[in-house]
N, C-alpha and C. Protein backbone atom coordinates (compact mmCIF):
# COMPACT_ATOMS: atom_id res chain seq x y z
N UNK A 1 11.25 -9.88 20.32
CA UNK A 1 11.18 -8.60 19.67
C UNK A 1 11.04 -8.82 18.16
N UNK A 2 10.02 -8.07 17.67
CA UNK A 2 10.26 -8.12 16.12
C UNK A 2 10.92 -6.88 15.32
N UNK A 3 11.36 -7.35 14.16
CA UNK A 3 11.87 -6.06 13.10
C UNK A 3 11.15 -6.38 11.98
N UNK A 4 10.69 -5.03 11.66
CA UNK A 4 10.06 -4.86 10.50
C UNK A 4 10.69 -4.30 9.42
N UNK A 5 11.57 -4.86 8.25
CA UNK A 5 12.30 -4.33 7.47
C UNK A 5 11.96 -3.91 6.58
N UNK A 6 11.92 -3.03 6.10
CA UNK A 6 11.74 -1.94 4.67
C UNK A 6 10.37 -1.30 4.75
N UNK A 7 9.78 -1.04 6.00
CA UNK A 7 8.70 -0.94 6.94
C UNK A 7 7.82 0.21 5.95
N UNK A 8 8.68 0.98 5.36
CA UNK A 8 8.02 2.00 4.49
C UNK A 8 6.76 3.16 4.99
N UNK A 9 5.91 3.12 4.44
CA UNK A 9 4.43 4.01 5.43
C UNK A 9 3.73 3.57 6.41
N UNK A 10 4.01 2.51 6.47
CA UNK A 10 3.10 1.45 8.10
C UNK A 10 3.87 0.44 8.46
N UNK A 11 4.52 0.89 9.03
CA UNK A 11 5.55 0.09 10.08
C UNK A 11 4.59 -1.01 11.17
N UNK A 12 5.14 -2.16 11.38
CA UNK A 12 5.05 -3.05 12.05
C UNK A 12 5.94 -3.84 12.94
N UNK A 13 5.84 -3.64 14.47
CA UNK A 13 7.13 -4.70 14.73
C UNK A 13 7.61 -3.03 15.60
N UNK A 14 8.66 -3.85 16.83
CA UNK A 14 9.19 -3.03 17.94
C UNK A 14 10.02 -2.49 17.80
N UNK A 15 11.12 -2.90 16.19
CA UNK A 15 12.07 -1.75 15.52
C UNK A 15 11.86 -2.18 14.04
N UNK A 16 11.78 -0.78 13.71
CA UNK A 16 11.33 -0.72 12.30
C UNK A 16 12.28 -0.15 11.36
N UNK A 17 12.39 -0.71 10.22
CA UNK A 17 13.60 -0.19 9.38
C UNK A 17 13.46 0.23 7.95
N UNK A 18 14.19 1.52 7.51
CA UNK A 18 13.73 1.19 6.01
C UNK A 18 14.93 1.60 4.94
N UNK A 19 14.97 1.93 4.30
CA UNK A 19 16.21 1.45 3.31
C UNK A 19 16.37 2.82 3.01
N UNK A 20 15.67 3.93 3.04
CA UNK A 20 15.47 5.43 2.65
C UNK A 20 15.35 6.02 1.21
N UNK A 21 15.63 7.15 0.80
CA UNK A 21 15.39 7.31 -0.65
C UNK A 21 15.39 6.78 -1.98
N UNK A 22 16.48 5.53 -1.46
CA UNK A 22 17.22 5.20 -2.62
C UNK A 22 16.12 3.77 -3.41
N UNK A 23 15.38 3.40 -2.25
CA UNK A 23 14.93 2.32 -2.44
C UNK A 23 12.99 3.12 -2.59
N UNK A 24 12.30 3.46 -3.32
CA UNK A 24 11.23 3.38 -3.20
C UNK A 24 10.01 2.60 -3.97
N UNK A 25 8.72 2.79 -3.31
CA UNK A 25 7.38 2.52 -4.43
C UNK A 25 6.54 3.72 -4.67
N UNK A 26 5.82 3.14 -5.82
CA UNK A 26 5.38 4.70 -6.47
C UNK A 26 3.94 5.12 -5.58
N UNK A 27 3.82 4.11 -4.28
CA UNK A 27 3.26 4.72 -3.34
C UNK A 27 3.24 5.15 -2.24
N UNK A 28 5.13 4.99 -2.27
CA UNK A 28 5.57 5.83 -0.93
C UNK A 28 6.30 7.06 -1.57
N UNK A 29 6.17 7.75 -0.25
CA UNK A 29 7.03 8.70 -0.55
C UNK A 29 8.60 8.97 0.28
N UNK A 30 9.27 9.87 -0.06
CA UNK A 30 10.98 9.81 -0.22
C UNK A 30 11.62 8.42 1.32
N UNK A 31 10.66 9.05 2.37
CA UNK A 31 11.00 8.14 3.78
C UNK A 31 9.47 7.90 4.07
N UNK A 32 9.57 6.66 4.87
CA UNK A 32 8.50 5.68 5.67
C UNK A 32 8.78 6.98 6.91
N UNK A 33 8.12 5.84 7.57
CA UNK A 33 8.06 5.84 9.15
C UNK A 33 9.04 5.13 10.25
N UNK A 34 10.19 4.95 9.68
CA UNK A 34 10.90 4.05 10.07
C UNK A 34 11.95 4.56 11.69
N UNK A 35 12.15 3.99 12.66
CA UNK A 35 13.15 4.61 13.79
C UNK A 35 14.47 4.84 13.35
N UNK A 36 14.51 3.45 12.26
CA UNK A 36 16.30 3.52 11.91
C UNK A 36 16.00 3.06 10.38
N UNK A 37 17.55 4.04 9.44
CA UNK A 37 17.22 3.90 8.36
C UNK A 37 18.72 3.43 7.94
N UNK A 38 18.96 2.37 7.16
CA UNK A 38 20.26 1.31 7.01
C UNK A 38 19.72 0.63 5.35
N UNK A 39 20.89 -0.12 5.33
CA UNK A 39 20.97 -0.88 4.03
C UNK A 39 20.51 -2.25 4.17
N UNK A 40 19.61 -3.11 3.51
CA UNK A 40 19.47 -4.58 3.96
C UNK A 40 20.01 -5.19 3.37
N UNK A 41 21.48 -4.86 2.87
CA UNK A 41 22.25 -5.58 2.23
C UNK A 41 23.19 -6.23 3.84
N UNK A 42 23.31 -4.77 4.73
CA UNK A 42 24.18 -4.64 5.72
C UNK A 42 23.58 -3.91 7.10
N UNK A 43 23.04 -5.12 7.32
CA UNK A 43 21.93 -4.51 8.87
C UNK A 43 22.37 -4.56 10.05
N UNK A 44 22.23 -3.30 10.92
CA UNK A 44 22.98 -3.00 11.92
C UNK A 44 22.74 -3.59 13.33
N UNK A 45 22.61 -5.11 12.59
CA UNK A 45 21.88 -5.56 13.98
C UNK A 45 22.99 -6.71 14.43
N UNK A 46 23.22 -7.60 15.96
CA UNK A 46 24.27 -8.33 15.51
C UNK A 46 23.41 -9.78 15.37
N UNK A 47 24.19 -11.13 15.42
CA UNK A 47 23.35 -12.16 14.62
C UNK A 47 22.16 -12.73 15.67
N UNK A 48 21.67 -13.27 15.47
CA UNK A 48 20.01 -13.18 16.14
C UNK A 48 19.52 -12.47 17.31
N UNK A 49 19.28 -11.38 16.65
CA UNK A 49 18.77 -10.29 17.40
C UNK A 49 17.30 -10.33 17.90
N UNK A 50 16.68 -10.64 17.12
CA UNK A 50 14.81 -10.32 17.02
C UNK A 50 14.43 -12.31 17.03
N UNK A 51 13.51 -11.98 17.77
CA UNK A 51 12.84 -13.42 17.49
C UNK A 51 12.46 -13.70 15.96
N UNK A 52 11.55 -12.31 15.55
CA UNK A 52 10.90 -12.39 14.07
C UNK A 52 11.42 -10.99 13.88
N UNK A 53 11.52 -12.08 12.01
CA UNK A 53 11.82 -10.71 11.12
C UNK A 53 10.77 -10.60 10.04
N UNK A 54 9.92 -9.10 10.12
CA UNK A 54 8.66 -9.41 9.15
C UNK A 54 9.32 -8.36 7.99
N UNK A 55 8.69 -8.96 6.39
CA UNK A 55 8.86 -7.79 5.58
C UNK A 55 7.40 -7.69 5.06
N UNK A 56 7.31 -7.71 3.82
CA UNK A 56 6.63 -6.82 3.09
C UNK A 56 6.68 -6.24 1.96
N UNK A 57 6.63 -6.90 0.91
CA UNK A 57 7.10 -5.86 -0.71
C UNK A 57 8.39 -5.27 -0.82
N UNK A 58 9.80 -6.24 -0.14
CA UNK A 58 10.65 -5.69 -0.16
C UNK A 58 11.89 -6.17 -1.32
N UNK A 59 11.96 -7.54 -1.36
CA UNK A 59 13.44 -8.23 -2.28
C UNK A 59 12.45 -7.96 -3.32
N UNK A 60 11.53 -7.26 -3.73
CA UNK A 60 11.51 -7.51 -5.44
C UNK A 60 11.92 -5.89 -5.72
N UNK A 61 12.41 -5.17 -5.15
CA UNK A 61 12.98 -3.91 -5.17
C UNK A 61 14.08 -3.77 -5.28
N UNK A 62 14.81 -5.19 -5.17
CA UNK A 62 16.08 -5.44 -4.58
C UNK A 62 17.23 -5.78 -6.00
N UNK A 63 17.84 -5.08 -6.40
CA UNK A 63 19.23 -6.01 -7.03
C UNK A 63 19.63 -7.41 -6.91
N UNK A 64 19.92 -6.96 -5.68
CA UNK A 64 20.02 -8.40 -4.72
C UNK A 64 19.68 -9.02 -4.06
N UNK A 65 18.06 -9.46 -4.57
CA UNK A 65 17.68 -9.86 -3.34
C UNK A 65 18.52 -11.40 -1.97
N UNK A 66 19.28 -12.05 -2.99
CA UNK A 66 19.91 -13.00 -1.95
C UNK A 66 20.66 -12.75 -0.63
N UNK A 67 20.96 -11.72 -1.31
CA UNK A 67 22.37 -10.54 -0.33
C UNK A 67 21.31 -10.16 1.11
N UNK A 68 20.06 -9.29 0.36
CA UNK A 68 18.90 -9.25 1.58
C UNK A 68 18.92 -9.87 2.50
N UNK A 69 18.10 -11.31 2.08
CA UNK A 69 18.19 -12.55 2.24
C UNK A 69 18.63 -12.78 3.26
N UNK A 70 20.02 -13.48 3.48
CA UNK A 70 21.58 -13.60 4.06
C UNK A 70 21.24 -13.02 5.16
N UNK A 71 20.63 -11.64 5.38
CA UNK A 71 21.21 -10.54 6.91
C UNK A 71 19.88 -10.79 7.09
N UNK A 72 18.62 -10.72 6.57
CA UNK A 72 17.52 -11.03 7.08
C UNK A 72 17.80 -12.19 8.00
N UNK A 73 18.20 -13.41 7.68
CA UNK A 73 18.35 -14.64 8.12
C UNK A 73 19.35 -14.59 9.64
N UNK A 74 20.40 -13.90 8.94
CA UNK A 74 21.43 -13.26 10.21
C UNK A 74 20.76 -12.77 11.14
N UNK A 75 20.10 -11.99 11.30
CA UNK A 75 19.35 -11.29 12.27
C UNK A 75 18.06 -11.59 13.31
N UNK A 76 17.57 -12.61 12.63
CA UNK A 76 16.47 -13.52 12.74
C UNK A 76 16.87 -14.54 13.82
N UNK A 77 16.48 -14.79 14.86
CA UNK A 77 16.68 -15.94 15.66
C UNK A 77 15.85 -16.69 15.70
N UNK A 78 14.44 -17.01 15.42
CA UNK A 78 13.84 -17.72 14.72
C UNK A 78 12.44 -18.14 14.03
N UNK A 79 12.00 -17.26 13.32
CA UNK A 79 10.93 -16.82 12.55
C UNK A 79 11.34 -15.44 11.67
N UNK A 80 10.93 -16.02 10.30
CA UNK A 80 11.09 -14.71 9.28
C UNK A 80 9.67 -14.58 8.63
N UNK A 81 8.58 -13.75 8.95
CA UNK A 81 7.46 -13.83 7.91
C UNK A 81 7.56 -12.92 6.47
N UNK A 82 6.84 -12.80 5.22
CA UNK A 82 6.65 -11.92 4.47
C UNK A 82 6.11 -12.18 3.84
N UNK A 83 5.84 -10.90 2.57
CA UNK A 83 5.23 -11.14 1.33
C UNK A 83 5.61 -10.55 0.51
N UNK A 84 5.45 -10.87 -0.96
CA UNK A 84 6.16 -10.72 -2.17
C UNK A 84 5.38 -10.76 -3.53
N UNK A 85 4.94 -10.13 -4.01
CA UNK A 85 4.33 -9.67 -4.97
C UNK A 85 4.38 -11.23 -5.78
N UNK A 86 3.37 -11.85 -6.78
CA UNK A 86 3.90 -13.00 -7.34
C UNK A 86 4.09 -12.60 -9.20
N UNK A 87 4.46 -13.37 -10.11
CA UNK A 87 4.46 -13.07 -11.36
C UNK A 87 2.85 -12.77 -11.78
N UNK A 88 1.81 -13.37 -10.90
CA UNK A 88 0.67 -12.87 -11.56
C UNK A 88 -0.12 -12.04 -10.89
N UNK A 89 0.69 -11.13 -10.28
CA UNK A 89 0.31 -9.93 -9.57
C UNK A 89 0.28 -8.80 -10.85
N UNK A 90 -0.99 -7.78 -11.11
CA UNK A 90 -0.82 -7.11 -12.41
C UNK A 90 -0.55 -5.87 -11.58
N UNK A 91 -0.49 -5.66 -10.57
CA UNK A 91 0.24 -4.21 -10.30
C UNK A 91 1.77 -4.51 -10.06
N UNK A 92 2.50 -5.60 -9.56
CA UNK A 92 3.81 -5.86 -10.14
C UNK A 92 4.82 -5.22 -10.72
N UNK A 93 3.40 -5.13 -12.02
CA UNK A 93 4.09 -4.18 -13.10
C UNK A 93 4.11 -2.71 -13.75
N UNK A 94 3.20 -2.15 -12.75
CA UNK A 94 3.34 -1.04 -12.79
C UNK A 94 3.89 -0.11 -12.17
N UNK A 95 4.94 -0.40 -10.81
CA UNK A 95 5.58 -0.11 -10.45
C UNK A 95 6.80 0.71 -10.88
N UNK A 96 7.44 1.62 -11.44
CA UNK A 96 8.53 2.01 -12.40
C UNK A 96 9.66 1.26 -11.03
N UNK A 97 9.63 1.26 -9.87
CA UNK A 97 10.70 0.99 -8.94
C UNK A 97 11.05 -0.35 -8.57
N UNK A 98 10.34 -1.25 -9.03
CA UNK A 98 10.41 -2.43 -8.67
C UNK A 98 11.53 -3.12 -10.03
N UNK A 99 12.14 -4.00 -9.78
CA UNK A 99 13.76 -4.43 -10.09
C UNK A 99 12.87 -5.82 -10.94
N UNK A 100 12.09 -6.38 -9.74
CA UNK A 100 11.78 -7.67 -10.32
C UNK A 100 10.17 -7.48 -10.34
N UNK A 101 9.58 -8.12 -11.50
CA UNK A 101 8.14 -7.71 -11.58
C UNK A 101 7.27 -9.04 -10.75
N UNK A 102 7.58 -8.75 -9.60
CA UNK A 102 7.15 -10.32 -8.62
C UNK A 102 7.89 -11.27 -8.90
N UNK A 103 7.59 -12.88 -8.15
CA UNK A 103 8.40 -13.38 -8.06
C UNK A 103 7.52 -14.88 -8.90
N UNK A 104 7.94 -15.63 -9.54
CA UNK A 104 7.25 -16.99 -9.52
C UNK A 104 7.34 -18.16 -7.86
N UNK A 105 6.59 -18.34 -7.83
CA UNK A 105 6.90 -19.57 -6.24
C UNK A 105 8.53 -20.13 -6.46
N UNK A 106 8.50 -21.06 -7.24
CA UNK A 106 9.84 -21.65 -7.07
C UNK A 106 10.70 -20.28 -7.13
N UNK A 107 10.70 -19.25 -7.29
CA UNK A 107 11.51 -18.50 -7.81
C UNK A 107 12.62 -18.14 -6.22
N UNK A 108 10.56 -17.73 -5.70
CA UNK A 108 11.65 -16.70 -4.47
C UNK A 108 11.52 -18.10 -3.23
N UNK A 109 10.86 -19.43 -3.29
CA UNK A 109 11.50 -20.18 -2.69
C UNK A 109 12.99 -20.57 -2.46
N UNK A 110 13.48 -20.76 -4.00
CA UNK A 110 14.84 -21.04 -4.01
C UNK A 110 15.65 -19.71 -3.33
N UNK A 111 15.73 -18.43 -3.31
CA UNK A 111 15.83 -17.34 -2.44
C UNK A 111 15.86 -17.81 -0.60
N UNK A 112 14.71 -17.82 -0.61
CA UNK A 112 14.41 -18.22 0.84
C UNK A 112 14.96 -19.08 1.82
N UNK A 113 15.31 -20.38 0.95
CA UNK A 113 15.63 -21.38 1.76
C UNK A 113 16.94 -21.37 1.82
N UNK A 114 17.99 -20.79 1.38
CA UNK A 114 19.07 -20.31 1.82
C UNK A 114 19.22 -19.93 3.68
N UNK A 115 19.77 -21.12 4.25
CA UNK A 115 20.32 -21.29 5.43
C UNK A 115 18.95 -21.33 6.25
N UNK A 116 17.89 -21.98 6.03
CA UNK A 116 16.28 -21.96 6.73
C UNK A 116 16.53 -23.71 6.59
N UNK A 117 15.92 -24.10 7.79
CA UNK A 117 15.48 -25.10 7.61
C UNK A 117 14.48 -25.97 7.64
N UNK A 118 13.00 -24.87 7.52
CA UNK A 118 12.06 -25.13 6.98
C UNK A 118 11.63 -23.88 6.46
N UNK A 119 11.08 -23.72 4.80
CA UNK A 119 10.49 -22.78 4.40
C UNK A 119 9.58 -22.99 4.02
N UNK A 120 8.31 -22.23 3.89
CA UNK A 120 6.63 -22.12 3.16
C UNK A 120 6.26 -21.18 2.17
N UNK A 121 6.12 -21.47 1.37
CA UNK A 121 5.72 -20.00 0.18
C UNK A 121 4.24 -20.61 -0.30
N UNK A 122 3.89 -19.83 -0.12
CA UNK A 122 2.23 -19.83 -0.40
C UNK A 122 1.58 -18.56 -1.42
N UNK A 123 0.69 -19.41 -2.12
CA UNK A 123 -0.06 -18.13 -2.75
C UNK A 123 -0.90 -17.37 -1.43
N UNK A 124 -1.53 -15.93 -1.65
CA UNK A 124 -1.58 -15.44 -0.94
C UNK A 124 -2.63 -14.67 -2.03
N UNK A 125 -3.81 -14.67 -1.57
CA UNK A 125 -4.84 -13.57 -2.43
C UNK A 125 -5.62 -12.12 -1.48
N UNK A 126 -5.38 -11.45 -1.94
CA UNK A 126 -5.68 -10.24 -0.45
C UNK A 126 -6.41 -9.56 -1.16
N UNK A 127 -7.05 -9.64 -2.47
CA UNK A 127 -7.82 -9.17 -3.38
C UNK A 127 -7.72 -9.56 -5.07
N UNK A 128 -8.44 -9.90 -5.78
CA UNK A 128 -8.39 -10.07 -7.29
C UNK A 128 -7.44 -10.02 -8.14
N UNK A 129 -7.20 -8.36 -7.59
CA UNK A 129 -5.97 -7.96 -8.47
C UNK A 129 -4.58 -8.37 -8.01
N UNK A 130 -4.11 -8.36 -7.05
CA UNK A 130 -2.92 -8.82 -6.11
C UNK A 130 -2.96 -9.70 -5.81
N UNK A 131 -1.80 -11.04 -6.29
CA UNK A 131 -2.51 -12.06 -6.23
C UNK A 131 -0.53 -11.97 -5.61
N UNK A 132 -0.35 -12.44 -4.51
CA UNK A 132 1.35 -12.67 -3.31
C UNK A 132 1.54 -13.91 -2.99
N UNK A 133 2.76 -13.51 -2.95
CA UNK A 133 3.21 -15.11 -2.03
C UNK A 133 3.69 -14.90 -0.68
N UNK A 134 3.21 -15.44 0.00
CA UNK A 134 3.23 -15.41 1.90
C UNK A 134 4.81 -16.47 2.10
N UNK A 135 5.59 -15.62 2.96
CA UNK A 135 6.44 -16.69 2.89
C UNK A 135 6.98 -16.96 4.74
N UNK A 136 6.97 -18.06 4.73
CA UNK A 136 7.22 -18.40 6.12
C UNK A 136 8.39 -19.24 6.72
N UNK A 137 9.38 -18.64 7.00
CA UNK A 137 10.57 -19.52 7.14
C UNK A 137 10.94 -19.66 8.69
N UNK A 138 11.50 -20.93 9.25
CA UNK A 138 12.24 -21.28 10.60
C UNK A 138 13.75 -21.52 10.39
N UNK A 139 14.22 -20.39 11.22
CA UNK A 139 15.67 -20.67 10.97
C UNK A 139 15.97 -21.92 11.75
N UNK A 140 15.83 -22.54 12.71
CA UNK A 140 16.54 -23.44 13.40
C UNK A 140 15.35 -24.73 13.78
């Protein structure tokens, strides 16, 4: 089973989740599409629930993203995919909602590999302007 966390306007994955008002982008609006709406600090799932956990433009929204992190990993039994805006992403920064303006590689590697014991961060180009990092972790 997969979970799609912070799933926002296009949900992916057999339970989909999103963080609700508190957390947005200036191209969503107030709620996604989500079945269930929780904190990803504190996810209501118990520990490896989902084979895969996919995100999507989510820890750079985040305070915390490590805290994320942590329950993502918790929840995950074994595959986490995502992506993450990088420092030379120029919409990044135009975001008013975003916490962190992307991430540098080593940045949100060191993030990632917290309790993984193999992680991949890759550049990721999906067009000119958006230039991401794909990140691919095995918990076990």
């Amino acid at each position: 089973m997969i979970l799609d966390v912070g799933c926002g306007e296009h949900p992916h994955g057999d339970v989909t989740l999103d963080l609700g008002k508190r957390i947005l982008a200036s191209d969503s609006g107030p709620y996604g599409k989500a079945n269930i709406y929780a904190s990803v600090s504190n996810l209501p799932f118990i520990d490896d629930s989902f084979e895969v956990v996919h995100f999507v433009g989510l820890l750079h929204h985040l305070h915390n993203p490590n805290k994320a992190w942590n329950e993502i990993v918790r929840v995950a039994r074994d595959i986490i995919v995502g992506e993450e805006p990088s420092r030379f992403n120029v919409k990044a920064y135009s975001d008013k909602y975003h916490v962190y303006h992307g991430f540098w590689k080593r940045q949100l590697r060191r993030i990632c590999q917290n309790n993984i014991r193999d992680v991949r961060v890759l550049y990721y180009f999906n067009n000119p302007s958006r230039i991401n990092l794909h990140v691919t972790a095995i918990k076990r």
